[in-house]
C-alpha atoms as a PDB file:
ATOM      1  CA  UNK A   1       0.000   0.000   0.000  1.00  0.00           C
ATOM      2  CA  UNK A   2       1.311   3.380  -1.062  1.00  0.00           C
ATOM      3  CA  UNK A   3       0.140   6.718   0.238  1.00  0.00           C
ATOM      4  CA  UNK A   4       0.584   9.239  -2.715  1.00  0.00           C
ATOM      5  CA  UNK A   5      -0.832  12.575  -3.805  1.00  0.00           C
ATOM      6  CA  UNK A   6      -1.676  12.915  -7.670  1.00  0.00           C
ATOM      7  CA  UNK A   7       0.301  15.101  -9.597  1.00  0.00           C
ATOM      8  CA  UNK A   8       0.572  16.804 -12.935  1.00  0.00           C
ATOM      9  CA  UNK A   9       2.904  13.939 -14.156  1.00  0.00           C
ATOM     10  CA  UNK A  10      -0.220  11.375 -13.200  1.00  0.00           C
ATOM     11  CA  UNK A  11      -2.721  13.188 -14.745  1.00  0.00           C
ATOM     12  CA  UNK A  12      -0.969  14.121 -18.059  1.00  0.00           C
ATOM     13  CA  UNK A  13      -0.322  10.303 -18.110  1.00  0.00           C
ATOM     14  CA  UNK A  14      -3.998   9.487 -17.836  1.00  0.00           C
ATOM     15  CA  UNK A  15      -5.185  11.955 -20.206  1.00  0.00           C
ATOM     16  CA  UNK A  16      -2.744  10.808 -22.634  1.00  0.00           C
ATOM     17  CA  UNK A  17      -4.630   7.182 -21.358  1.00  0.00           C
ATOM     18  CA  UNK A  18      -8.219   8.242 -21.848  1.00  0.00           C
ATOM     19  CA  UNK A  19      -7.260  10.009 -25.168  1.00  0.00           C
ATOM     20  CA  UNK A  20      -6.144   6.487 -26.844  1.00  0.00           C
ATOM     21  CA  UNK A  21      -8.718   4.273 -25.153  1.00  0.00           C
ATOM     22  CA  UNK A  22     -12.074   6.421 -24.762  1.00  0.00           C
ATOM     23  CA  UNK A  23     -13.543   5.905 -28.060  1.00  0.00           C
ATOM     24  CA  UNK A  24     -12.512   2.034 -28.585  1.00  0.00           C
ATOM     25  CA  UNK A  25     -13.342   0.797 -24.534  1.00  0.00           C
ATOM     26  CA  UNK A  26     -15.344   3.759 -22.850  1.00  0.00           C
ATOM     27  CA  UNK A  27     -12.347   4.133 -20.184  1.00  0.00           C
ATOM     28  CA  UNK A  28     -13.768   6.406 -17.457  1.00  0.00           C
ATOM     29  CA  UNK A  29     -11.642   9.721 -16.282  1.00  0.00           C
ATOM     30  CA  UNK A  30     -11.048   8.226 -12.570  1.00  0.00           C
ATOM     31  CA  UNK A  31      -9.947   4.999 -14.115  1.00  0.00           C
ATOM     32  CA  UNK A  32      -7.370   6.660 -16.446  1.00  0.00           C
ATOM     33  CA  UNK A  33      -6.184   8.729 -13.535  1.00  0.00           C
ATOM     34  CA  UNK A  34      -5.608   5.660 -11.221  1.00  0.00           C
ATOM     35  CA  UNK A  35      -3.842   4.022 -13.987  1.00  0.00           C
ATOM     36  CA  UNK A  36      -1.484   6.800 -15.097  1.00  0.00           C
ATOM     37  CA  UNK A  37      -0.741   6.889 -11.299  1.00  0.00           C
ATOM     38  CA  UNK A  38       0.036   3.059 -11.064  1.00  0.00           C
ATOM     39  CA  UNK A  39       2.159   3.343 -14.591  1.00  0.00           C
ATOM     40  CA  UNK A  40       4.483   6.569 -13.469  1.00  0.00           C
ATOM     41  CA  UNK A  41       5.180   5.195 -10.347  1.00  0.00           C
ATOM     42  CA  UNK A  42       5.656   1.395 -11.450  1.00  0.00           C
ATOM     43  CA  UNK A  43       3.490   0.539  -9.471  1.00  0.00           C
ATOM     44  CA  UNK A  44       0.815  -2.905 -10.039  1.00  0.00           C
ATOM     45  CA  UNK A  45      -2.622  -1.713 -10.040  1.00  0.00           C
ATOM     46  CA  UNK A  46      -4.805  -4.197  -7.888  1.00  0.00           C
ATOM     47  CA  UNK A  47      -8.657  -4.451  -9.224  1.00  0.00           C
ATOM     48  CA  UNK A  48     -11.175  -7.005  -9.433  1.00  0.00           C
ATOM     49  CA  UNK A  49     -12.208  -4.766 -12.995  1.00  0.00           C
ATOM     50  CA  UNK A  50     -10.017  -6.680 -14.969  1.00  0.00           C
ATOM     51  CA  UNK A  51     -12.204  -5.315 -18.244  1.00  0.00           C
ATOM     52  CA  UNK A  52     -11.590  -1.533 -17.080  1.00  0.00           C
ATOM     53  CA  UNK A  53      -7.546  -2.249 -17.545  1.00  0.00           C
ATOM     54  CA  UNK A  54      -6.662  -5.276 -19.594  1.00  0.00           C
ATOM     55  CA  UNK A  55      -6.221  -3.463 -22.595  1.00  0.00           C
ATOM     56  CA  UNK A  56      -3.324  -1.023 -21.252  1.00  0.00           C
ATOM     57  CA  UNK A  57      -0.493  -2.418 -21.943  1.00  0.00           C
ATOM     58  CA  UNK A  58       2.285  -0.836 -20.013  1.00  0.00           C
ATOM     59  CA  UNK A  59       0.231  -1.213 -16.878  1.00  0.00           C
ATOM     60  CA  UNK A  60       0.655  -4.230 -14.538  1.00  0.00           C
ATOM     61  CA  UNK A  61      -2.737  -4.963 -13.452  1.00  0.00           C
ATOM     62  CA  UNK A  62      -3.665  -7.879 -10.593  1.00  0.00           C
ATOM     63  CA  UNK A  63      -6.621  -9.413 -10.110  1.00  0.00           C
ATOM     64  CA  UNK A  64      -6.771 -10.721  -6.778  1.00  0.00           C
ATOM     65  CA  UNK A  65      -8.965 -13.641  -7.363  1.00  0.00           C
END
C-alpha cells in the first residue's frame, strides 16, 4: 500500500490514457487517472475490474482472485 498525492505527471499520463482508449473501450476519467498513477510510479494496479484495464499495456494490473 502506497500513500501518494496525484500530480501533474499522473494526470498528463492518464489523459494521454483516456485520449487512446475512450472511443474504442469507454475508459472512465477516474480509471485513467488511477492508472497513469500506477504506470508513473511502477506501481501494479490491484482491481477485481479486470475489463476496465486489460487493454493497457504498459500497466501491470492484478486481479486478486
Amino acid at each position: 500500500f502506497h500513500r501518494a498525492t496525484i500530480n501533474a505527471e499522473h494526470i498528463a499520463k492518464g489523459l494521454e490514457i483516456q485520449y487512446q482508449y475512450f472511443l474504442s473501450h469507454g475508459i472512465g476519467i477516474l480509471d485513467c487517472a488511477l492508472a497513469g498513477m500506477a504506470i508513473v510510479n511502477r506501481w501494479k494496479l490491484v482491481s477485481r475490474n479486470a475489463k476496465h484495464y486489460n487493454f493497457i499495456p504498459e500497466l501491470e494490473l492484478v486481479v486478486p482472485y
